[in-house]
Protein backbone atom coordinates (compact mmCIF):
# COMPACT_ATOMS: atom_id res chain seq x y z
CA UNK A 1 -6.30 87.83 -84.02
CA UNK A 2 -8.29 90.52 -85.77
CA UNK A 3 -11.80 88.57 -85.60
CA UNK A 4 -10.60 88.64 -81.49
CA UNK A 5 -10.06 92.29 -81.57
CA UNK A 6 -13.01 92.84 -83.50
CA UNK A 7 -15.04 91.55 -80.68
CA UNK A 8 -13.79 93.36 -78.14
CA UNK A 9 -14.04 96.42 -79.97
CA UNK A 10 -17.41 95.53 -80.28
CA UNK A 11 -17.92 95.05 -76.71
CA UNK A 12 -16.20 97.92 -75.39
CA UNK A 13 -18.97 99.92 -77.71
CA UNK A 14 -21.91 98.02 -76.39
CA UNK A 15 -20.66 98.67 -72.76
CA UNK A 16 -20.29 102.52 -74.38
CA UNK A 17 -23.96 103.01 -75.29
CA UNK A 18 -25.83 101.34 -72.45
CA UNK A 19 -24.07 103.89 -70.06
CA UNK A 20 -24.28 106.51 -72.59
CA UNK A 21 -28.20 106.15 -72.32
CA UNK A 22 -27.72 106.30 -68.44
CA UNK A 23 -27.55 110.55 -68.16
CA UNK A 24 -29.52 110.69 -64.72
CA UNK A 25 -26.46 112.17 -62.53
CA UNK A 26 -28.79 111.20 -58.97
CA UNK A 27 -26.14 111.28 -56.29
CA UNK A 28 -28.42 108.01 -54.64
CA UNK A 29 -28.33 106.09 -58.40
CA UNK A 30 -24.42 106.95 -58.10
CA UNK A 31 -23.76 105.52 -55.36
CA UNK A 32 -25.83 102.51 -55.56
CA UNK A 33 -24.37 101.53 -59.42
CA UNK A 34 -20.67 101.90 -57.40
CA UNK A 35 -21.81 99.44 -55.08
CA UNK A 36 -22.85 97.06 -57.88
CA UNK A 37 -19.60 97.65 -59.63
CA UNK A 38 -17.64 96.98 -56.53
CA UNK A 39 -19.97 93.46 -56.09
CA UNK A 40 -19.40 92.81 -59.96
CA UNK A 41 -15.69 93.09 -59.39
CA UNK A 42 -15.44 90.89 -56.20
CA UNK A 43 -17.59 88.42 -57.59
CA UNK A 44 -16.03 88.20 -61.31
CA UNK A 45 -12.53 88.01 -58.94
CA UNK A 46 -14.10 84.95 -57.01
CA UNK A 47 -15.56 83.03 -59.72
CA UNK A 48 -13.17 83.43 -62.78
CA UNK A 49 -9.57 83.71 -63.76
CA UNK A 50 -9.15 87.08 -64.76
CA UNK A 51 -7.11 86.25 -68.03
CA UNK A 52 -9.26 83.86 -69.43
CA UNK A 53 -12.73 85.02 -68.84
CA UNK A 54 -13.00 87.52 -70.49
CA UNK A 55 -14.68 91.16 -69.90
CA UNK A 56 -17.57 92.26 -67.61
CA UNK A 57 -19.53 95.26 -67.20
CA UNK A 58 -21.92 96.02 -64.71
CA UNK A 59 -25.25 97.90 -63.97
CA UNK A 60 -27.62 98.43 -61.45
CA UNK A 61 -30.84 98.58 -62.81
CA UNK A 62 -32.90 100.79 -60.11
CA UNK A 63 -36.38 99.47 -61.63
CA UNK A 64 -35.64 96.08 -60.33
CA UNK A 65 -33.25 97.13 -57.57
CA UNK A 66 -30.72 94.43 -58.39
CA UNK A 67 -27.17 94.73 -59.40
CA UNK A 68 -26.09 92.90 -62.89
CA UNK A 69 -23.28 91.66 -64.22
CA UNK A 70 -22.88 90.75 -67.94
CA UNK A 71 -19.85 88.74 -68.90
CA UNK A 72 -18.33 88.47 -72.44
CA UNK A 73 -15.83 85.61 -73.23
CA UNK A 74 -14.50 86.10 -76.78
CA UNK A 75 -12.61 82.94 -77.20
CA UNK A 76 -15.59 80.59 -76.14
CA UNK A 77 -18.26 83.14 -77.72
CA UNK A 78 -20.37 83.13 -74.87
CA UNK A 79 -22.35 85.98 -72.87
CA UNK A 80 -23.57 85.40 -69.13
CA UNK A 81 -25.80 87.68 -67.23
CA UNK A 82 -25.93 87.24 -63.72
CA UNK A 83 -27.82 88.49 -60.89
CA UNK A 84 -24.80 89.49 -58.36
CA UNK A 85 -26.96 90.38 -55.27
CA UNK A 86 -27.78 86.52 -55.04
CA UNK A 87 -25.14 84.78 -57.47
CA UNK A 88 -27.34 83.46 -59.43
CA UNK A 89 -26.74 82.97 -63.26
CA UNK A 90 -29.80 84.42 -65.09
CA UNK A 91 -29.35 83.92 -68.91
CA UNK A 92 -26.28 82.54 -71.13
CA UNK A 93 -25.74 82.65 -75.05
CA UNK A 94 -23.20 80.28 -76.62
CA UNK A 95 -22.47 81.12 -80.04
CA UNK A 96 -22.98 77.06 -80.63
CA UNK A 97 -26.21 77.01 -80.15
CA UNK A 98 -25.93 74.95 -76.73
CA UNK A 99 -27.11 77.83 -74.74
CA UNK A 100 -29.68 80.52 -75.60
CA UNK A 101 -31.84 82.10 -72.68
CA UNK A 102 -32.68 84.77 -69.77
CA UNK A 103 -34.37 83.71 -67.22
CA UNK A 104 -36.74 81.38 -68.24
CA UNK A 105 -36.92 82.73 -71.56
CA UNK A 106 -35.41 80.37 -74.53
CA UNK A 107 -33.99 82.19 -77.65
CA UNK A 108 -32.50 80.76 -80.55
CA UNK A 109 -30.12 83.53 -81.76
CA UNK A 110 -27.14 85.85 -80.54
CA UNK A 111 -29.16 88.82 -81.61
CA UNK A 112 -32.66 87.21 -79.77
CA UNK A 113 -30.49 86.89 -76.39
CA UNK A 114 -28.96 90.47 -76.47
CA UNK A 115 -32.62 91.89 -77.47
CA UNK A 116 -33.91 89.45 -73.93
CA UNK A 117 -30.60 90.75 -71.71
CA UNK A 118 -31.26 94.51 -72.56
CA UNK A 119 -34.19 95.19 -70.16
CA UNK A 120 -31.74 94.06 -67.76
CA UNK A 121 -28.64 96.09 -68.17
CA UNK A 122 -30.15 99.50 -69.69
CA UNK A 123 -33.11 100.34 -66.92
């Protein structure tokens, strides 16, 4: 139970400091990462069970004008980042080694795949 709450401690403070790094108050950006959020939530509501999926954040990243969603499981250790404009899963990390990538980029390592996934969810 304490390895569990560990991780979403953990989490909850990498969720922290990617919108901690987001300062730019733009009334436009705003409005357009509530939008995302909105789409995150309808689409995490649609495509998982609420109490056994897990945590999501997500972020609008204005550079690439698409709307992310990263998904954290702690009880199958695995991380999903999709692109919720379209649906489409973009990258996955399983801590068993099954799964390691971000769009077509392969990784071999949890801290590989969250160095890959930041571009992503901090722009």
């Amino acid at each position: 139970m304490k390895l569990f709450q560990n991780h979403i401690l953990l989490f909850f403070l990498v969720i922290l400091f990617i919108f901690a790094g987001c300062g730019d108050n733009n009334k436009e950006d705003d409005q357009l990462q509530a939008k995302c959020g909105k789409k995150s939530e309808e689409f995490f509501k649609k495509s998982y069970d609420p109490i056994y999926s897990g945590f999501y954040a997500s972020h609008y990243n204005k550079k690439r004008n698409k709307c992310y969603m990263l998904l954290y499981n702690p009880v199958t250790k695995r991380k999903i980042l999709y692109d919720v404009d379209k649906s489409n899963l973009r990258g996955m990390y399983s801590s068993d080694g099954v799964y390691c990538f971000v769009y077509e980029k392969k990784c071999k390592t949890e801290k590989e795949w969250d160095e890959l996934v930041e571009p992503y969810i901090q722009e």
